[in-house]
Structure formats: C-alpha cells, structure tokens
Protein backbone atom coordinates (compact mmCIF):
# COMPACT_ATOMS: atom_id res chain seq x y z
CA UNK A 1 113.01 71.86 86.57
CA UNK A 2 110.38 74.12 85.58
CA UNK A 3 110.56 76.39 82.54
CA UNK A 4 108.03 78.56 80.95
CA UNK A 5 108.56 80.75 77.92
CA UNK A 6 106.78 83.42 76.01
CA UNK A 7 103.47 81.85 77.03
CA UNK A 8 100.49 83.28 75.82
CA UNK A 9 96.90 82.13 76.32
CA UNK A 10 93.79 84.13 74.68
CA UNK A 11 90.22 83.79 75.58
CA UNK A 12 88.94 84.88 72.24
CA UNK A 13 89.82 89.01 72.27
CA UNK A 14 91.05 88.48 75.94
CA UNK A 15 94.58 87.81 76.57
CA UNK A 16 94.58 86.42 80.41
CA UNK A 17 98.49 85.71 79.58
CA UNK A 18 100.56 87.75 78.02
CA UNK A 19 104.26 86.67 77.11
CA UNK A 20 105.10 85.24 80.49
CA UNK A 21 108.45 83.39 80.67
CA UNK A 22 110.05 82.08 83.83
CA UNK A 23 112.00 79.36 85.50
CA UNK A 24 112.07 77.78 89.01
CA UNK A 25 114.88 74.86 89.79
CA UNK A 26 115.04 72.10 91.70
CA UNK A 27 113.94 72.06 95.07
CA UNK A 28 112.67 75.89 95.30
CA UNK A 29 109.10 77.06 96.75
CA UNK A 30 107.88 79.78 94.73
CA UNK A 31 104.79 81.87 95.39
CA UNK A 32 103.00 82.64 92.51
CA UNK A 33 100.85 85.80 93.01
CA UNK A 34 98.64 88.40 91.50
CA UNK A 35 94.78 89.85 91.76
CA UNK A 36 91.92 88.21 90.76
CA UNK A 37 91.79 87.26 86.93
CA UNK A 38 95.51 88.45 87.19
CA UNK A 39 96.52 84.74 84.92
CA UNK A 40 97.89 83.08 87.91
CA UNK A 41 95.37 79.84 87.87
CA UNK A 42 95.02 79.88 83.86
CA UNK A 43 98.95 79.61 83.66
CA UNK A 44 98.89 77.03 86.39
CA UNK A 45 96.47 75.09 83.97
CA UNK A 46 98.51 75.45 81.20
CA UNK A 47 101.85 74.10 82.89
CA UNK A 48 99.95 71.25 84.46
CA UNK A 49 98.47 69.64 80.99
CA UNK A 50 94.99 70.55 81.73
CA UNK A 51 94.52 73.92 79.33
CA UNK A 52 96.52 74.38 76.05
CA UNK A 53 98.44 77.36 75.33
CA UNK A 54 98.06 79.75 72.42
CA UNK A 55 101.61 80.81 72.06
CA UNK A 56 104.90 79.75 73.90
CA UNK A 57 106.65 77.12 75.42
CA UNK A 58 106.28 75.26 78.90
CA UNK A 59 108.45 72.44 79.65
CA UNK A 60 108.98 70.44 82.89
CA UNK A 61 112.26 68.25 83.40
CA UNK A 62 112.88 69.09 79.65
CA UNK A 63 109.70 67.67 78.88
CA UNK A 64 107.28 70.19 76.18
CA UNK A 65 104.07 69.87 78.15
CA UNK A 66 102.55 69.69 74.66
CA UNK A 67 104.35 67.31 73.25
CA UNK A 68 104.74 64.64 75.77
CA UNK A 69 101.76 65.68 78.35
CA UNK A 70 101.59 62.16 79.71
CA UNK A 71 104.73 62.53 80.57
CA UNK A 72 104.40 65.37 82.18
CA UNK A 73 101.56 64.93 83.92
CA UNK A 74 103.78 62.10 85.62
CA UNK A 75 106.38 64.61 87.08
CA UNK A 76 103.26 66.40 88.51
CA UNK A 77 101.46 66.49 91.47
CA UNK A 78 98.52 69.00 91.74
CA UNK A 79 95.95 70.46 94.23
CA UNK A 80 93.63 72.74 93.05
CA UNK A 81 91.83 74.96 94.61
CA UNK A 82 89.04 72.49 95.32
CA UNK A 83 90.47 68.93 96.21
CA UNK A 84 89.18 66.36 93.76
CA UNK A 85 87.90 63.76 95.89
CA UNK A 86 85.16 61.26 95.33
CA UNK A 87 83.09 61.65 98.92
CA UNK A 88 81.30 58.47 98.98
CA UNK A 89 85.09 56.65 98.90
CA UNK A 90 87.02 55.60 102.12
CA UNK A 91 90.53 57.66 102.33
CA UNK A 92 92.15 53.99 101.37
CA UNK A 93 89.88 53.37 98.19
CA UNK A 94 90.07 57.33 96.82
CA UNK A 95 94.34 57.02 97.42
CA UNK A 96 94.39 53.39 96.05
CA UNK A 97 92.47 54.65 93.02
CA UNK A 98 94.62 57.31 92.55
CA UNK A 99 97.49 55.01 92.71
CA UNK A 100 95.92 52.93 89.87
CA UNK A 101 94.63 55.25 88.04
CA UNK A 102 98.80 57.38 88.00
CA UNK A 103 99.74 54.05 86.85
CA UNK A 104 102.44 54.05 89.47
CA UNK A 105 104.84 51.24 89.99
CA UNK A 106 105.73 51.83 93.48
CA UNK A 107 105.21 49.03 96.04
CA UNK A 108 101.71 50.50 97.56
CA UNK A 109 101.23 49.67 100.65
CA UNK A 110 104.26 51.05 101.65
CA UNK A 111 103.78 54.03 99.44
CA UNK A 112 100.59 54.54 100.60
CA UNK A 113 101.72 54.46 104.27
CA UNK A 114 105.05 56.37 104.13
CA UNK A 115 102.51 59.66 102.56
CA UNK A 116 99.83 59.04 104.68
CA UNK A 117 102.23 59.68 107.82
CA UNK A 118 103.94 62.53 105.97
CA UNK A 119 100.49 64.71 105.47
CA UNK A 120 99.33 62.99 109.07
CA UNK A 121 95.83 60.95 107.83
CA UNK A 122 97.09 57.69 108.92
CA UNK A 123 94.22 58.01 111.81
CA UNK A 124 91.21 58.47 108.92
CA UNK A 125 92.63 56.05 106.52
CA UNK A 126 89.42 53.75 106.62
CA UNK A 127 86.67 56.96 107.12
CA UNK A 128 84.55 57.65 104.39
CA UNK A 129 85.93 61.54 102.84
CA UNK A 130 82.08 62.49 103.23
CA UNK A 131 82.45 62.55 107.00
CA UNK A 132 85.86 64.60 106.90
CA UNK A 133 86.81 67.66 108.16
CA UNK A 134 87.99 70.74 105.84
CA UNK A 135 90.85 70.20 106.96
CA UNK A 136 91.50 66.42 106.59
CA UNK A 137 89.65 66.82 103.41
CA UNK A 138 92.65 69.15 102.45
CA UNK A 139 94.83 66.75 103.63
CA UNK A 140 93.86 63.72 101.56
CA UNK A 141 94.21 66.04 98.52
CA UNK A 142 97.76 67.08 99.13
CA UNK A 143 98.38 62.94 99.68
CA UNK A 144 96.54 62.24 96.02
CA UNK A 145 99.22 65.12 94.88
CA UNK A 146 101.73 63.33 96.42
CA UNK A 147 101.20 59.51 95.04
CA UNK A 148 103.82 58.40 92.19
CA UNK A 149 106.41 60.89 93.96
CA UNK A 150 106.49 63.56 91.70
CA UNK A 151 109.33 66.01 91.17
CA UNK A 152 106.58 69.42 91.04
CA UNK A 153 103.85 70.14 93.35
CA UNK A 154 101.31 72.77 92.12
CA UNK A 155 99.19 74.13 95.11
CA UNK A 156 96.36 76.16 93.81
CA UNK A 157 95.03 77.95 97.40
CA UNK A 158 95.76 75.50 99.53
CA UNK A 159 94.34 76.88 102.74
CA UNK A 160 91.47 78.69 101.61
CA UNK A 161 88.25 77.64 104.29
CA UNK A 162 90.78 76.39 106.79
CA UNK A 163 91.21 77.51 110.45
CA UNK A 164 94.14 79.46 111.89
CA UNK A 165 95.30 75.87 113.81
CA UNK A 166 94.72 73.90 109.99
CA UNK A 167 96.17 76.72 108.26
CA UNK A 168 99.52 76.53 110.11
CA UNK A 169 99.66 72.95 109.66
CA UNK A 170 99.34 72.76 106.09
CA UNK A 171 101.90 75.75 106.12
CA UNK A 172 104.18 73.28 107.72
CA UNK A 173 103.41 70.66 105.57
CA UNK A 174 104.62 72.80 102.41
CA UNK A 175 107.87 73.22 104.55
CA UNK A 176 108.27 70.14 104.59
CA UNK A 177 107.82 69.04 100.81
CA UNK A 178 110.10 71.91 100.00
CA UNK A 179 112.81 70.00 100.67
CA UNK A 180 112.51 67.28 98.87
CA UNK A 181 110.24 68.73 95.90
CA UNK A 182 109.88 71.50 93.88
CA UNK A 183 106.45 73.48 95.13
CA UNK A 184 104.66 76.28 93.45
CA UNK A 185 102.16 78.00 95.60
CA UNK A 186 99.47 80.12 93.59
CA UNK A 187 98.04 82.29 96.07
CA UNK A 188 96.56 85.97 97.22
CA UNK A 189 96.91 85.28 100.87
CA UNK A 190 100.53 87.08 101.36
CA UNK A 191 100.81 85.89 104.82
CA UNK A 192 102.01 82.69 103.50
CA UNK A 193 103.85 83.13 100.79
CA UNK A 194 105.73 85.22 103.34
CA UNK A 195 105.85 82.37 105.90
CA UNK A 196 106.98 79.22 103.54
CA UNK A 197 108.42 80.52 100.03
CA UNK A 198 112.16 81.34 98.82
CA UNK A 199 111.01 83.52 95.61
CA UNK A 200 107.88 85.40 95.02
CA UNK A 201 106.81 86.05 91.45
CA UNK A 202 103.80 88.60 90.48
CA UNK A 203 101.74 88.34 88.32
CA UNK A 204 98.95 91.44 86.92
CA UNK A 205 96.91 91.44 83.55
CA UNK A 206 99.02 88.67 82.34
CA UNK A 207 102.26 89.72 82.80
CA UNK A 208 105.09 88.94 85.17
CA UNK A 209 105.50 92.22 86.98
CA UNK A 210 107.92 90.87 89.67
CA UNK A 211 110.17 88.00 90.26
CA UNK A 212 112.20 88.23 93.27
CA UNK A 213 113.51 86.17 96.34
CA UNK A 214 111.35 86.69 99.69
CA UNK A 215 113.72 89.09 101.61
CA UNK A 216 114.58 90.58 98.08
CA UNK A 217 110.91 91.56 97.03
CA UNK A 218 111.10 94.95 98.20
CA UNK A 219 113.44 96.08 95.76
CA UNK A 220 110.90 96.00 92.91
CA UNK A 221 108.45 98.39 95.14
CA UNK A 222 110.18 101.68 93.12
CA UNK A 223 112.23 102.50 97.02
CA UNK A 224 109.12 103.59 98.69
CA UNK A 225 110.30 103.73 102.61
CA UNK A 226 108.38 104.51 105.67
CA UNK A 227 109.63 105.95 109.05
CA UNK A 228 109.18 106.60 112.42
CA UNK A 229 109.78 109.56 113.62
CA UNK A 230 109.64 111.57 116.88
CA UNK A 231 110.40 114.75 117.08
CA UNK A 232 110.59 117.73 119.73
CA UNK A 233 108.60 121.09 118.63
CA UNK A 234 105.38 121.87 118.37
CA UNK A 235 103.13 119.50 116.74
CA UNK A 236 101.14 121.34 114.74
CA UNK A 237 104.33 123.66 112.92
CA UNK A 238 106.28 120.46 112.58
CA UNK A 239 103.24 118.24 110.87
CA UNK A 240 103.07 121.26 108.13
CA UNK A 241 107.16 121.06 107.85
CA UNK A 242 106.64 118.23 106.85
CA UNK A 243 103.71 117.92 104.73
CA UNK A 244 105.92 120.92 103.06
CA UNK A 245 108.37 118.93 101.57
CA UNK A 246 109.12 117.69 98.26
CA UNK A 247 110.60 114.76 99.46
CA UNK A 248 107.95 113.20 101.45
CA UNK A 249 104.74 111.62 100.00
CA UNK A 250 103.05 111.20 103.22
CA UNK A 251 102.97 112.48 106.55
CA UNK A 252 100.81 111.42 109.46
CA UNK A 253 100.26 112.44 113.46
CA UNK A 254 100.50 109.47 115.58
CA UNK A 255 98.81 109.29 119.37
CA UNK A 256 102.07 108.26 120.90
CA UNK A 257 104.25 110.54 123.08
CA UNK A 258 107.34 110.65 124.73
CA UNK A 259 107.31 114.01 127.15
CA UNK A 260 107.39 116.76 124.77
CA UNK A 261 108.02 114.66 121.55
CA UNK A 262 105.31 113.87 119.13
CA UNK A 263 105.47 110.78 117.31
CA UNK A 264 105.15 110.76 113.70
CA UNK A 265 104.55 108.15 110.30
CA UNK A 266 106.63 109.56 107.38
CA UNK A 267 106.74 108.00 104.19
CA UNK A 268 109.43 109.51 101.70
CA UNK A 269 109.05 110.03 97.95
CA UNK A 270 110.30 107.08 95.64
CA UNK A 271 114.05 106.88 95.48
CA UNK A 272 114.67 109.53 97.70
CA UNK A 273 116.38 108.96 101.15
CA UNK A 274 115.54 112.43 102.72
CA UNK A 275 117.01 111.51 106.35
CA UNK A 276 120.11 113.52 106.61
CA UNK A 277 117.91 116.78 104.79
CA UNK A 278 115.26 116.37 107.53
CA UNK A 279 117.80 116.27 110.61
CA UNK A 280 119.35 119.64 108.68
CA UNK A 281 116.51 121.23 108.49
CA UNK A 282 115.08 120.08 112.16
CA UNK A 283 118.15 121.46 113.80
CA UNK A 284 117.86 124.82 112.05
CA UNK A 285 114.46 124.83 113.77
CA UNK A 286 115.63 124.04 116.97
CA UNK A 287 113.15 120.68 116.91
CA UNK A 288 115.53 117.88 118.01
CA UNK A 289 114.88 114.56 116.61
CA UNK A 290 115.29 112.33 119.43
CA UNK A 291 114.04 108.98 116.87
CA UNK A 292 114.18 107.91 113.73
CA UNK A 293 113.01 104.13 112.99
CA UNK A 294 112.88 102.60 109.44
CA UNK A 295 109.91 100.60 109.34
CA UNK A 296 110.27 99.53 105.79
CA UNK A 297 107.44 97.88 103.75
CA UNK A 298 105.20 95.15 104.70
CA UNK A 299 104.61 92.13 102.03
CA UNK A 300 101.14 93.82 101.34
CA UNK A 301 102.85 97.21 100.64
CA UNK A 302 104.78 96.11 98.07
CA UNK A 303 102.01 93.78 96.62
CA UNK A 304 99.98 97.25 96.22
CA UNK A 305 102.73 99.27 94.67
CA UNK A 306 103.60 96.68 92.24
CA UNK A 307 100.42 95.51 90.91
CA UNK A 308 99.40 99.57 90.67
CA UNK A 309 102.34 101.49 89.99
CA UNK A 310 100.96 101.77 86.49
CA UNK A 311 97.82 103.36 87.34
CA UNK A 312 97.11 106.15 89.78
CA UNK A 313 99.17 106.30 92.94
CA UNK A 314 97.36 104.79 95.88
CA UNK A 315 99.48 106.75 98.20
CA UNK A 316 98.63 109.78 100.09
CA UNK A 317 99.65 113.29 98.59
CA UNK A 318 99.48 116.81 99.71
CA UNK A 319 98.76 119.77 98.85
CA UNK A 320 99.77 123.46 100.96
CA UNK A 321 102.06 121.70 103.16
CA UNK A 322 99.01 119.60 104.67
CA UNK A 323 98.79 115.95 104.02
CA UNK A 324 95.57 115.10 102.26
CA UNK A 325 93.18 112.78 104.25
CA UNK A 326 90.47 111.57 101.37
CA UNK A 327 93.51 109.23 100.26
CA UNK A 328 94.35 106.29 101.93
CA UNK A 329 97.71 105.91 103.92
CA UNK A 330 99.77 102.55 103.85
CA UNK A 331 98.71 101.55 106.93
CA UNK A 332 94.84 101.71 105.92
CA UNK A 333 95.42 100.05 102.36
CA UNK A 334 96.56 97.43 104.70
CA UNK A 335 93.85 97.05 107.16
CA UNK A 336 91.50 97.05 103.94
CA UNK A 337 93.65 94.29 102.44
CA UNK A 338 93.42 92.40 105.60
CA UNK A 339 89.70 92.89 105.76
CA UNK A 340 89.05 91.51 102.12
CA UNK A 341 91.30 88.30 103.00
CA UNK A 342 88.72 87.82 106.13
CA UNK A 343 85.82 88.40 103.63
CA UNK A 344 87.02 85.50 101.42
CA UNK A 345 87.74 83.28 103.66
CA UNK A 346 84.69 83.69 105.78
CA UNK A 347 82.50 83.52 102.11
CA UNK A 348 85.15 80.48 101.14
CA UNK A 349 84.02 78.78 104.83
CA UNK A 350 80.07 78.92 104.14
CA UNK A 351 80.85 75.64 101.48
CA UNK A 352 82.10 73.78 103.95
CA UNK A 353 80.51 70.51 105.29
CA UNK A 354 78.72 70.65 108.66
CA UNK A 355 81.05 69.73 111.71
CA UNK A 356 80.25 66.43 112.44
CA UNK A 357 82.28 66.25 115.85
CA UNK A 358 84.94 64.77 114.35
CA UNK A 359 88.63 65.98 113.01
C-alpha cells in the first residue's frame, strides 16, 4: 500500500532524511518512532503531499506522490499533530465542508453518520468545535481524516494533551481502524505504540535504524538481557562477584529478601548469555542460587539502545569489581523517560481550552 524509497529531504546543509526506504501493506498499524528532529514528522509530510522531497521515491497504492498528488491525497486521511478545525463551525458544517471540499461522492448523510458513530461524536454533532473538549476536539479530527474513506490514515501524535480515560479511547479507536485501514502512528509516547501497533519502525538523524514487528523489536537491541537474581551468600562478597565479571555490564543490590537470600538486578554484556557460567561459579562458592528470572527489556529499553548504540553507552559499567553509580541503570533511564513524557504532556495540556463543564 505504502512504499517509500531512498527518500531524502535537505533543509539547505541539513539533511533531516537521509535515504529512508520502507514499505507497510494493507491493513497493518505501524508505529513510526524516533527523538525529536529525528525526521519522523518531515517524512510524514513528504508521504502525505504536503512537503516535496529532495531525492527518492514515495508512492501510495502505486501512485508517485509527486506525480499524481491529487490522487494521492485522495487515498489519504491525515491528523496532525494539531487537528485542523475551524472553531467558530458546528461539528456538522466543519465535516460537511470537509466532505465538499475532498470532493467525495459518497451519499453524505449517511457517510457522515456511519463515521460520526464510529469515532462516537454523534452526541456534539450540532455544538460549535469552540465549546469542545480536547478530547472531542480530537475526535472530530480523526472523523475529518476519516471522510472519503481512505485506504491510509496518518496519525501525527494523536493523544498528546489528552487524559488517561481520552487517551485509552482514542487508543481503541486506532484498534478499530486497523482493521479496515492501513494506520501509521508517528509517535514518542512508547506506551502506545506498544498497546495498538503490529510493526515498529525507528527512526534517528534521518535514518531508519529499526524496523521490526512489536514482539520482534527486541532483537535489534544488540541482546542486551536483564535478570533477577537471588542468591544465598553474603551480600556484600557476592555484589563484588559480580561486578567482577566480564560478562556482566551491570550489577545492582535490590531491598528485597527471602531469609538469607539477597535479591539482585543483573544485566549481562551484549550477546552474551552468562547463566550457566554464573550457576558454575556460584556453586564453587557454596552461594546457592535459589532464582533466576529473565526480565527482558522494556519498549523504552530498547528505544534507548537503539537510538544510542552509536554514541556512548548509556549503560552502567564498572570498574574493580564494583558497579559504578554516577551512570544511570536501566531502570532509572526509564523513570527519566517516563518523567519527560509527563513533562510534555503536562506543557502540551497548558494549550488547551478552558473546561467549560461539558465533554
């Protein structure tokens, strides 16, 4: 449905892309992710008509974007990142506008009605958009997307500003179009690419980094793992044991306890699975290891690894069998990731509209 080669877009000596190609069929939801100023919004631009490219090719149901970007446009439907809606206009006179102004041939008031129950506005149809909620706001934008019935929805943030309860729904909503539409999500909020998309691709300083399926991704994160561990012996010998090794990049005390087992977070070197060395070399000691849980890698793990694997290592190293504490472990690059999604939102929230007492 959707294929994109060699693209290349310059901003005079800046290249925001850089040779991306890529191609997403029928009926898929693909997140598209990366940092900020990563490419991800200029390439959605690009596929959707509304920037031209410098180099390469983007073509939608065979279409060149370039050559035929009426056509396009047609097989389109896109929200960006702030809905483009006319506030002084009723919901019925912005979607009947849009209607007109698609050109669409559809019989409207039934068109009109069967999207208005599908993003649930049917109950604000006749409000002016001024008086709207964030939420239904986001709602009637996703229904403009929507009018003509186009193959491709492009969602450019879509929940940015919302609440947890409005953030779900439109979650849902995706869901929903998924399966009967093609949807690209551009995003930074992993939480829900995780929740509603089949294939993630990543995107840093223009260039596709990572294109996987969801449950796939963490193939791409160079086999960092992470473990559990809990282990009999004293706690202070053991942590040093540990810190000792060449195979493990990280090494960290946890509070919990189980009797005379201390609990431990180990995270092995890349492409190393040290599990049957560390039970060797534990029973030599006479420290039994009573636990050993693979905890994996979290979305925003891999997100970090991929996007800096060419820089310097955010992980924790060591140094005289000690694990160093003025780096950050997994878990905190985490917390700190979690933190800067609050940030934006909150800062996102402070545009929003007054609450009127209505939703």
């Amino acid at each position: 449905m959707i294929k994109i080669e060699h693209l290349v877009k310059n901003y005079g000596a800046n290249c925001a892309v850089d040779d991306v190609s890529f191609e997403i069929a029928k009926g898929e939801i693909v997140g598209f992710l990366g940092p900020n100023g990563a490419g991800k919004s200029t390439t959605m631009n690009i596929l959707t008509g509304y920037l031209s490219s410098t180099a390469g090719r983007v073509s939608v149901d065979g279409i060149n974007v370039l050559d035929e970007p009426l056509e396009v446009k047609r097989r389109i439907g896109y929200l960006p990142e702030q809905p483009p809606l006319y506030l002084d206009m009723t919901v019925e006179e912005y979607l009947i506008f849009v209607y007109n102004l698609k050109g669409c041939t559809l019989n409207r008031t039934k068109h009109l009605e069967e999207i208005c129950d599908v993003v649930k506005i049917k109950d604000v149809y006749k409000r002016v958009i001024r008086n709207l909620s964030k939420g239904y706001r986001q709602r009637v934008g996703i229904a403009q997307a929507l009018i003509g019935n186009p193959p491709v929805i492009v969602f450019d943030e879509p929940t940015v500003g919302l609440d947890p309860k409005q953030i779900i729904e439109i979650r849902n909503l995706i869901r929903t179009l998924g399966k009967d539409h093609t949807v690209i999500l551009s995003t930074h909020i992993l939480q829900e690419v995780q929740a509603v998309c089949d294939r993630i691709i990543i995107i840093n300083k223009g260039k596709i980094v990572a294109d996987e399926l969801t449950e796939n991704i963490n193939r791409v994160a160079d086999g960092n793992r992470r473990f559990r561990a809990r282990i009999c012996g004293p706690q202070r010998e053991v942590l040093n044991m540990l810190g000792d090794r060449s195979d493990i990049s990280f090494v960290e005390a946890l509070p919990q306890r189980d009797g005379d087992a201390y609990t431990y977070m180990i995270e092995s070197a890349p492409n190393v699975d040290m599990r049957k060395s560390l039970f060797y070399t534990l029973a030599q000691k006479g420290w039994p290891l009573v636990g050993l849980e693979a905890l994996g890698m979290s979305l925003e793990d891999i997100f970090i690894s991929i996007v800096d694997k060419t820089g310097e290592s955010a992980r924790v190293g060591k140094k005289g069998g000690k694990a160093h504490r003025g780096s950050k472990s997994a878990t905190d690059l985490e917390k700190d990731l979690a933190q800067s999604i609050i940030d934006a939102t909150a800062e996102a929230q402070k545009s929003i509209a007054p609450y009127d007492g209505e939703d």
